[in-house]
PDB file of N, CA and C in Angstrom:
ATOM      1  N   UNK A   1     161.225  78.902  53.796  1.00  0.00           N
ATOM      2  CA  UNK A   1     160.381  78.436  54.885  1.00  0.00           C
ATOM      3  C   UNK A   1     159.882  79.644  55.675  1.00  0.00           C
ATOM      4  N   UNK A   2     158.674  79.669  55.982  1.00  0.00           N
ATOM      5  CA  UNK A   2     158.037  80.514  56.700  1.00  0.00           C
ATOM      6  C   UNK A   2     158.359  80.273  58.201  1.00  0.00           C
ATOM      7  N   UNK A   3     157.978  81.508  59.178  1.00  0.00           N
ATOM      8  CA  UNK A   3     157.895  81.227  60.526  1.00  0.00           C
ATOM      9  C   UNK A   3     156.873  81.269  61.047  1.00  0.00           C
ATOM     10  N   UNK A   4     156.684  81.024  61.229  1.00  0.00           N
ATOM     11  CA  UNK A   4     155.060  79.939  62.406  1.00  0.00           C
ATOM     12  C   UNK A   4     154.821  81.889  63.233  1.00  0.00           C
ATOM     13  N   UNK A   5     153.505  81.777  62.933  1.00  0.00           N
ATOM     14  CA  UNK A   5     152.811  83.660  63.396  1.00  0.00           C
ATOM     15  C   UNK A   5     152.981  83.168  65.122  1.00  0.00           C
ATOM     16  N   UNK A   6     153.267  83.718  65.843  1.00  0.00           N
ATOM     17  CA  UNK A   6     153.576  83.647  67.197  1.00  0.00           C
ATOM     18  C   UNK A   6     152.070  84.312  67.748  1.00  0.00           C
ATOM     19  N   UNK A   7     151.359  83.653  68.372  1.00  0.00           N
ATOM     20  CA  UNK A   7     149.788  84.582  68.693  1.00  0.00           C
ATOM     21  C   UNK A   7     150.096  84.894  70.025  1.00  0.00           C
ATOM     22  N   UNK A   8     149.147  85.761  70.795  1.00  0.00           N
ATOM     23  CA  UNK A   8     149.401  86.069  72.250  1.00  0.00           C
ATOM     24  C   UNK A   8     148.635  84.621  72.956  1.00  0.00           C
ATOM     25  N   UNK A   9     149.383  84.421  73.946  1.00  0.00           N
ATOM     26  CA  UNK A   9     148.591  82.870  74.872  1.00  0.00           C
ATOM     27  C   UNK A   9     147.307  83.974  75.083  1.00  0.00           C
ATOM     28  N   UNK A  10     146.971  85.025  75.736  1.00  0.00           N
ATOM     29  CA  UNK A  10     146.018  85.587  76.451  1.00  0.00           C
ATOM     30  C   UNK A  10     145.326  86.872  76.376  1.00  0.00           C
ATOM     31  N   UNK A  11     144.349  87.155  76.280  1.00  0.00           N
ATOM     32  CA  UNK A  11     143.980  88.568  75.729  1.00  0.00           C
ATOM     33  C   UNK A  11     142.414  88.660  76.739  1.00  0.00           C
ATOM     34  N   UNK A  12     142.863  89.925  76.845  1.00  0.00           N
ATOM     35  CA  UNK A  12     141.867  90.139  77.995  1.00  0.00           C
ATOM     36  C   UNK A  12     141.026  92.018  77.533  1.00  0.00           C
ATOM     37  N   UNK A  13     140.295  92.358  78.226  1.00  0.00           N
ATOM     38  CA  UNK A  13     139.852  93.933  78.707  1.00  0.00           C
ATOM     39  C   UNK A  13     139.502  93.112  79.871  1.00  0.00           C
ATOM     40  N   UNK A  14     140.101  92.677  81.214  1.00  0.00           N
ATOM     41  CA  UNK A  14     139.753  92.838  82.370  1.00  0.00           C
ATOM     42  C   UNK A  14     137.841  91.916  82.625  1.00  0.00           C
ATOM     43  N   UNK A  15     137.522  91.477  81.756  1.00  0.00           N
ATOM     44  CA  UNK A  15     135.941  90.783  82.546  1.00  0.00           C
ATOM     45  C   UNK A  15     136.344  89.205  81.026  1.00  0.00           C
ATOM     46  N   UNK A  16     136.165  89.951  79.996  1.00  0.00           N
ATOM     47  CA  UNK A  16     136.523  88.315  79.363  1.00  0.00           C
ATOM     48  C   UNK A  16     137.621  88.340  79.054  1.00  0.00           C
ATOM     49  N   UNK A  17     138.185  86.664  78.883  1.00  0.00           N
ATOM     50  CA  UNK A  17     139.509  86.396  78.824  1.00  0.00           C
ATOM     51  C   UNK A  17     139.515  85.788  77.385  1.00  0.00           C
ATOM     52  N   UNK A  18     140.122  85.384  76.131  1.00  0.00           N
ATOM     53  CA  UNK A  18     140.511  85.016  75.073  1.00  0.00           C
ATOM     54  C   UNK A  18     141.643  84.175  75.515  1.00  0.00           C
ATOM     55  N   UNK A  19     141.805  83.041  75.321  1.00  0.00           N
ATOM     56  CA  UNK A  19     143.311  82.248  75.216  1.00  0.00           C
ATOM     57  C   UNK A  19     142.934  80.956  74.923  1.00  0.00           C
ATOM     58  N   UNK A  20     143.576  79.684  74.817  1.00  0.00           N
ATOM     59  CA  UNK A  20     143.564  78.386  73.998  1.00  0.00           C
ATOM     60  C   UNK A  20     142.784  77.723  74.844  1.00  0.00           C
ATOM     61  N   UNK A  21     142.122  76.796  74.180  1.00  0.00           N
ATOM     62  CA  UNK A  21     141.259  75.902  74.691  1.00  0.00           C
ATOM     63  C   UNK A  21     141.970  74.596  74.930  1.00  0.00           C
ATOM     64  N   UNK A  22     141.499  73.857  76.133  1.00  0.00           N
ATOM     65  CA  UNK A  22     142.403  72.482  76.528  1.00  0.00           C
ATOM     66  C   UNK A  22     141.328  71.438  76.362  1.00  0.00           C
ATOM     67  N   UNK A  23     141.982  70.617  76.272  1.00  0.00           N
ATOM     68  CA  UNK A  23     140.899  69.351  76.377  1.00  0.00           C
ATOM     69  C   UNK A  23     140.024  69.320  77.660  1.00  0.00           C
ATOM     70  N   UNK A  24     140.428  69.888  78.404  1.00  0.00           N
ATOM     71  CA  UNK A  24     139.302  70.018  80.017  1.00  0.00           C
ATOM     72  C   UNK A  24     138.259  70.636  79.675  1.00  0.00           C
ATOM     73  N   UNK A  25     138.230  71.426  78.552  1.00  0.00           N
ATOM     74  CA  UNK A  25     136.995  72.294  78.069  1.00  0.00           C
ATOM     75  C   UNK A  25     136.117  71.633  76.810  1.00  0.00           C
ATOM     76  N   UNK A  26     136.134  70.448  76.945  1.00  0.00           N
ATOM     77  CA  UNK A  26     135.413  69.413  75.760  1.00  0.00           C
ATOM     78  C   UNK A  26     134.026  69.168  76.098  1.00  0.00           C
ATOM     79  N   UNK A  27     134.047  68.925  77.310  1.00  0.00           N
ATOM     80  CA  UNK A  27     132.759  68.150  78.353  1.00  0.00           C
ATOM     81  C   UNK A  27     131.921  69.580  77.707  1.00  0.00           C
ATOM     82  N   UNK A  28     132.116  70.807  78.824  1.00  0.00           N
ATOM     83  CA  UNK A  28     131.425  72.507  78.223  1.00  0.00           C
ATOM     84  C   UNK A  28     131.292  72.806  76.780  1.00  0.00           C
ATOM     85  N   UNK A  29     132.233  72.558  76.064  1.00  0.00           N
ATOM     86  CA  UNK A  29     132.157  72.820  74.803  1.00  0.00           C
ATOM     87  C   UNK A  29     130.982  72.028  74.402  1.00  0.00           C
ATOM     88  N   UNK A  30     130.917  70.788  74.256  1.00  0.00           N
ATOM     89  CA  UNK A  30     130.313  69.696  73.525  1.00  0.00           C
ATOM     90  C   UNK A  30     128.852  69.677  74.099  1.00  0.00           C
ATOM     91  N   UNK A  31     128.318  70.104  75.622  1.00  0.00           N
ATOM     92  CA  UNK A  31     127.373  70.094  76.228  1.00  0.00           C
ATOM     93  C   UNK A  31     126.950  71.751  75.877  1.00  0.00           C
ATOM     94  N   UNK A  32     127.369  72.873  75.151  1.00  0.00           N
ATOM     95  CA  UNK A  32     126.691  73.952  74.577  1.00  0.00           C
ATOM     96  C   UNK A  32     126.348  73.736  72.951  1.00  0.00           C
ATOM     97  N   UNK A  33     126.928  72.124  72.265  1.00  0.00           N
ATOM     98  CA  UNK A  33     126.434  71.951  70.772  1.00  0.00           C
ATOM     99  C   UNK A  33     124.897  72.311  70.873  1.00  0.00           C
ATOM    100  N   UNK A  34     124.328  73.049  69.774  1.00  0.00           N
ATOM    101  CA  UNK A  34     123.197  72.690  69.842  1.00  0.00           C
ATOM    102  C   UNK A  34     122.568  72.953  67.883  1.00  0.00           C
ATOM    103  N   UNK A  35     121.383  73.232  67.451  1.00  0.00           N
ATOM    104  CA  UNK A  35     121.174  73.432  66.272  1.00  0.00           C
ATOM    105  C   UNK A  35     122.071  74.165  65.673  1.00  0.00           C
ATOM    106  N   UNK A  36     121.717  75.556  66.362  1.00  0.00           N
ATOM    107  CA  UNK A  36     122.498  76.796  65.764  1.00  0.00           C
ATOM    108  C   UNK A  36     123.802  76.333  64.829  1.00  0.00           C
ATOM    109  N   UNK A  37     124.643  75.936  66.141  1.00  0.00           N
ATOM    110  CA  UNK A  37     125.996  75.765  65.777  1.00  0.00           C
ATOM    111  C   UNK A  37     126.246  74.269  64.752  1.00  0.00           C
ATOM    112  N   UNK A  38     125.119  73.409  65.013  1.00  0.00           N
ATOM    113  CA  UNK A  38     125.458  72.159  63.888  1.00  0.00           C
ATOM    114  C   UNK A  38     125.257  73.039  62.015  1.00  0.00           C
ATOM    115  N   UNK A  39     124.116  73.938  62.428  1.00  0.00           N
ATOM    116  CA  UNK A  39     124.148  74.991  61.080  1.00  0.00           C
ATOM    117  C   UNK A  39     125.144  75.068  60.550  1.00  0.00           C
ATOM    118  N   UNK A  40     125.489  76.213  61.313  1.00  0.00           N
ATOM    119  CA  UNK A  40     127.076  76.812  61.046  1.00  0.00           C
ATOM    120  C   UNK A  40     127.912  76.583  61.021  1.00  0.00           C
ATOM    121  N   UNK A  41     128.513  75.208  61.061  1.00  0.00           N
ATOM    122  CA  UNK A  41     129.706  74.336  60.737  1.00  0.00           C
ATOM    123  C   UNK A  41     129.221  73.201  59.699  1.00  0.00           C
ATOM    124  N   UNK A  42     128.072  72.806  59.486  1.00  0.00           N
ATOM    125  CA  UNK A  42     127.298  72.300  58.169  1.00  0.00           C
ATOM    126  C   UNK A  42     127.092  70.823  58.469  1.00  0.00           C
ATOM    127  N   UNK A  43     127.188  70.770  59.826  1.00  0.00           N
ATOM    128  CA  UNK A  43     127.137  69.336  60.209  1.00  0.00           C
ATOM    129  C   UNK A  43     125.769  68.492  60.547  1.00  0.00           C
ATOM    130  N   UNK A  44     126.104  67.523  60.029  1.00  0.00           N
ATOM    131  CA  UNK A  44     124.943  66.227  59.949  1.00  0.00           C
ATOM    132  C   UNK A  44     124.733  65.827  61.399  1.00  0.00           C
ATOM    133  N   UNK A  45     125.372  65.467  62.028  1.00  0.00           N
ATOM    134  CA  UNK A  45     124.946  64.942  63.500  1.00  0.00           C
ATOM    135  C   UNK A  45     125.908  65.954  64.470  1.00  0.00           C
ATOM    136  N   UNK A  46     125.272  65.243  65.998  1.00  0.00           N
ATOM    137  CA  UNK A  46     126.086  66.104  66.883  1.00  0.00           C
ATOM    138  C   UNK A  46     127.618  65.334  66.857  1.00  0.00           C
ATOM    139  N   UNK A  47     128.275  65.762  67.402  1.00  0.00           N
ATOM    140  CA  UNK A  47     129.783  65.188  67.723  1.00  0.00           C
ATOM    141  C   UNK A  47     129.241  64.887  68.864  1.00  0.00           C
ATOM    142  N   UNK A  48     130.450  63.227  69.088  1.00  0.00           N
ATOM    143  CA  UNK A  48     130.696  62.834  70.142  1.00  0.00           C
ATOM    144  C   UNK A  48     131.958  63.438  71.272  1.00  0.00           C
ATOM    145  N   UNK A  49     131.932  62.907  72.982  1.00  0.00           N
ATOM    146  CA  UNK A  49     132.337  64.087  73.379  1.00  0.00           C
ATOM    147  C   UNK A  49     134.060  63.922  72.801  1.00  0.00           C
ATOM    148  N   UNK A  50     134.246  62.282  72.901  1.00  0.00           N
ATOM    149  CA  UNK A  50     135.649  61.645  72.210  1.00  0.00           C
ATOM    150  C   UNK A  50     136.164  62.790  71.423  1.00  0.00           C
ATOM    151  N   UNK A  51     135.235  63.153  70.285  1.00  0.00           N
ATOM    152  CA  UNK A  51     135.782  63.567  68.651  1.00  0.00           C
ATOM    153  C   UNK A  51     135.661  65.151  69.612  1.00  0.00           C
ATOM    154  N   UNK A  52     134.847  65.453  69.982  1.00  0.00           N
ATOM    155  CA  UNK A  52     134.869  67.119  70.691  1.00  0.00           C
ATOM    156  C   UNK A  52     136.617  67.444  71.529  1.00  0.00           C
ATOM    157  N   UNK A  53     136.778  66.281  72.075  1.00  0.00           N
ATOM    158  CA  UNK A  53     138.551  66.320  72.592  1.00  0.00           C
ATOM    159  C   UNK A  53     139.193  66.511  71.650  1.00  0.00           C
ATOM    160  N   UNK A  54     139.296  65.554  70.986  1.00  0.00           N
ATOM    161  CA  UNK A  54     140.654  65.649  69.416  1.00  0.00           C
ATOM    162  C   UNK A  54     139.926  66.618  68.897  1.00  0.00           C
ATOM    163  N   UNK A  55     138.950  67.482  68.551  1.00  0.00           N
ATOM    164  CA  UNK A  55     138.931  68.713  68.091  1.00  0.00           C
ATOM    165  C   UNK A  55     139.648  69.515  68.824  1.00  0.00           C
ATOM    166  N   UNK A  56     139.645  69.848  70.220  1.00  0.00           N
ATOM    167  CA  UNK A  56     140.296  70.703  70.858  1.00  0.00           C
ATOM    168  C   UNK A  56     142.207  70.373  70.823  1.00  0.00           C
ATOM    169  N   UNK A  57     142.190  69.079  71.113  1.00  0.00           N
ATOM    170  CA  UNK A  57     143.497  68.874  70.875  1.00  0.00           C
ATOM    171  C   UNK A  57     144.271  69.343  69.685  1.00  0.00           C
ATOM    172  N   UNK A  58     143.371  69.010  68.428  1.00  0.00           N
ATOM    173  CA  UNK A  58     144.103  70.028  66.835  1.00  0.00           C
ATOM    174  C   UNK A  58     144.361  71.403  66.937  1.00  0.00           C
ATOM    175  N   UNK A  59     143.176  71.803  68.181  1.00  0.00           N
ATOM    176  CA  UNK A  59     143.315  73.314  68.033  1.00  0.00           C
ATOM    177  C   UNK A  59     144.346  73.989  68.805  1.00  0.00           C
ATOM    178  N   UNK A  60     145.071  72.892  69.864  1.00  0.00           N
ATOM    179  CA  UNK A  60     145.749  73.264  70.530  1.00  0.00           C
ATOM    180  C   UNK A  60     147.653  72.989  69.570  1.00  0.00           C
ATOM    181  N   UNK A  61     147.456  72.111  68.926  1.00  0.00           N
ATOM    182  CA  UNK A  61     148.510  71.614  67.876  1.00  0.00           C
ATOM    183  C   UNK A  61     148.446  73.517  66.903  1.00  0.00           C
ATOM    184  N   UNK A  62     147.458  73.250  66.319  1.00  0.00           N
ATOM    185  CA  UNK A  62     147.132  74.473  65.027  1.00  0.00           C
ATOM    186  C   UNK A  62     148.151  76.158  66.125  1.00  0.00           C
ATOM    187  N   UNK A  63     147.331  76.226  67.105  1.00  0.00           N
ATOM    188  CA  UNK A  63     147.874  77.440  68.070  1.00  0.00           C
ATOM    189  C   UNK A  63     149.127  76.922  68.049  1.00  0.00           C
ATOM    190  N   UNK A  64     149.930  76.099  68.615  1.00  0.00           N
ATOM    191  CA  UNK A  64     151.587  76.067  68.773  1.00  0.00           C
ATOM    192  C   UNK A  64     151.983  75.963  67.550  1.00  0.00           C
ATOM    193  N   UNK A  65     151.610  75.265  66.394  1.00  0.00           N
ATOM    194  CA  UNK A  65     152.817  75.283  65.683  1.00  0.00           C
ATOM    195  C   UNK A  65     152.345  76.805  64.231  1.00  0.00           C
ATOM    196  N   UNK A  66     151.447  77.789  64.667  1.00  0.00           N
ATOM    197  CA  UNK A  66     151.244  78.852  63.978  1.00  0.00           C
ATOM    198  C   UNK A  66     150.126  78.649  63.017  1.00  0.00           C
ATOM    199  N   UNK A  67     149.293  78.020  63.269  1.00  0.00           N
ATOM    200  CA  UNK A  67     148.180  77.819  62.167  1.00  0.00           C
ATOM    201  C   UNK A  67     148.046  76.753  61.755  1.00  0.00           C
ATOM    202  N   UNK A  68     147.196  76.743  60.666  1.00  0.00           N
ATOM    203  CA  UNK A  68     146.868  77.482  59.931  1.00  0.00           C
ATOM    204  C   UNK A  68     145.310  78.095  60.540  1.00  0.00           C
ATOM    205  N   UNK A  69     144.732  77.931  61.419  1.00  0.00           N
ATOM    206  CA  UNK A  69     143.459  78.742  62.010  1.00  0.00           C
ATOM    207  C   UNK A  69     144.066  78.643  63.936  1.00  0.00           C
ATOM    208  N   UNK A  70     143.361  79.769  64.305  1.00  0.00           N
ATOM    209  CA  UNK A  70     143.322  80.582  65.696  1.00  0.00           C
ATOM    210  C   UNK A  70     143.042  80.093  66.507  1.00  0.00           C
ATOM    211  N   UNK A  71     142.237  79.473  67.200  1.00  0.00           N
ATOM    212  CA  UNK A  71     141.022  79.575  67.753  1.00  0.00           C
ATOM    213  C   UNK A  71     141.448  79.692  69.187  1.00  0.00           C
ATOM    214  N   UNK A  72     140.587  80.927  69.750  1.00  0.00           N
ATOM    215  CA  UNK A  72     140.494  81.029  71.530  1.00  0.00           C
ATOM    216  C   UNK A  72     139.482  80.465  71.688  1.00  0.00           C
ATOM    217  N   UNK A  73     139.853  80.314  72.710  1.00  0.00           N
ATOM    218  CA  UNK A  73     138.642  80.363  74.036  1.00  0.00           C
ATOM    219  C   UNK A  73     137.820  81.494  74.508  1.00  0.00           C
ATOM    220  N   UNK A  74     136.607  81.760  74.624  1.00  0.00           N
ATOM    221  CA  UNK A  74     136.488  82.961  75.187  1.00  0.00           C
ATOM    222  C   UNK A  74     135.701  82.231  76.960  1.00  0.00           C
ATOM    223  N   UNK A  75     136.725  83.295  78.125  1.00  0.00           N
ATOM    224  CA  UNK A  75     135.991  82.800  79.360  1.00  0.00           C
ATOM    225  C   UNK A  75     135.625  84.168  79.997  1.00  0.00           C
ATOM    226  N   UNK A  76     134.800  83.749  80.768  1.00  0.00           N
ATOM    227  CA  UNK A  76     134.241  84.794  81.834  1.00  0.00           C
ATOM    228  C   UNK A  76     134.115  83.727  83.011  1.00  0.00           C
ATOM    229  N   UNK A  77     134.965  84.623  84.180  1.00  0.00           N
ATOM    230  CA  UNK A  77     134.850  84.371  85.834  1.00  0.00           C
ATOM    231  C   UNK A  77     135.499  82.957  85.327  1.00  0.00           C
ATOM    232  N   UNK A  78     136.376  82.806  84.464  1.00  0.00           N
ATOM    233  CA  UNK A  78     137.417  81.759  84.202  1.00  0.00           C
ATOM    234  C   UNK A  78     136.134  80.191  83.542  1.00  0.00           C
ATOM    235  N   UNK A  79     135.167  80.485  83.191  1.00  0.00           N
ATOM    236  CA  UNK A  79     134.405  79.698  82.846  1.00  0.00           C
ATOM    237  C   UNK A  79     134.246  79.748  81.083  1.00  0.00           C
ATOM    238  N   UNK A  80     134.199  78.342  80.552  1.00  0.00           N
ATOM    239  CA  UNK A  80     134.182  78.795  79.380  1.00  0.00           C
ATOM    240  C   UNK A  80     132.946  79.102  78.828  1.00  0.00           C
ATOM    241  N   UNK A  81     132.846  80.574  78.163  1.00  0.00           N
ATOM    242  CA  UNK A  81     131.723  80.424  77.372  1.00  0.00           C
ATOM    243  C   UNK A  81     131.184  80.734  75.940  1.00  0.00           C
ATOM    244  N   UNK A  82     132.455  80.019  75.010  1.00  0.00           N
ATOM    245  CA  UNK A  82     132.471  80.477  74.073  1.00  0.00           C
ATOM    246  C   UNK A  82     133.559  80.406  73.285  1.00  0.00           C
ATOM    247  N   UNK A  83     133.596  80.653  72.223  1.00  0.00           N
ATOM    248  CA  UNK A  83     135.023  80.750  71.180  1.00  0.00           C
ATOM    249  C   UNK A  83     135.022  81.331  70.039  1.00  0.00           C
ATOM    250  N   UNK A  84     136.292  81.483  69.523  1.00  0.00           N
ATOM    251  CA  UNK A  84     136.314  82.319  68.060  1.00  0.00           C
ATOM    252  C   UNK A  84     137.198  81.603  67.305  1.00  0.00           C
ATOM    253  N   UNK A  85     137.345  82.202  66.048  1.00  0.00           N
ATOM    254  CA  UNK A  85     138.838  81.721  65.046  1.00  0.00           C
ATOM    255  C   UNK A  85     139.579  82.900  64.886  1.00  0.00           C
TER     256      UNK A  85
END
């Protein structure tokens, strides 16, 4: 049995912040969908904001129990604007 990769909660240089996304950040998340990003995830319609929560909620499951994908948050002035894997 493997052990679950332990990630840092928070990563910073002092102006943006990197750390986990909560379901409070669904409404922002889901209200920056736009073409671009339906591209780049290969998706047919927009998500609803419902399914935009339980996305964040997996991602918050995936971060505690070690994967199998990353994903931060990226904020500035504690606002979200953005994310990675």
């Amino acid at each position: 049995m493997t052990t679950p990769l332990a990630l840092p909660e928070r990563l910073t240089d002092g102006v943006l912040v990197l750390d986990g996304h909560t379901p409070a950040d669904a409404e922002a998340h889901w209200a920056g969908e736009d073409d671009e990003m339906l591209r780049r995830f290969e998706s047919s319609a927009n998500l609803t904001l419902e399914h935009t929560r339980s996305v964040m909620l997996r991602w918050q499951e995936a971060r505690a129990n070690g994967g199998p994908n990353f994903p931060y948050a990226l904020r500035v002035d504690g606002v979200l604007a953005g994310g990675c894997e």
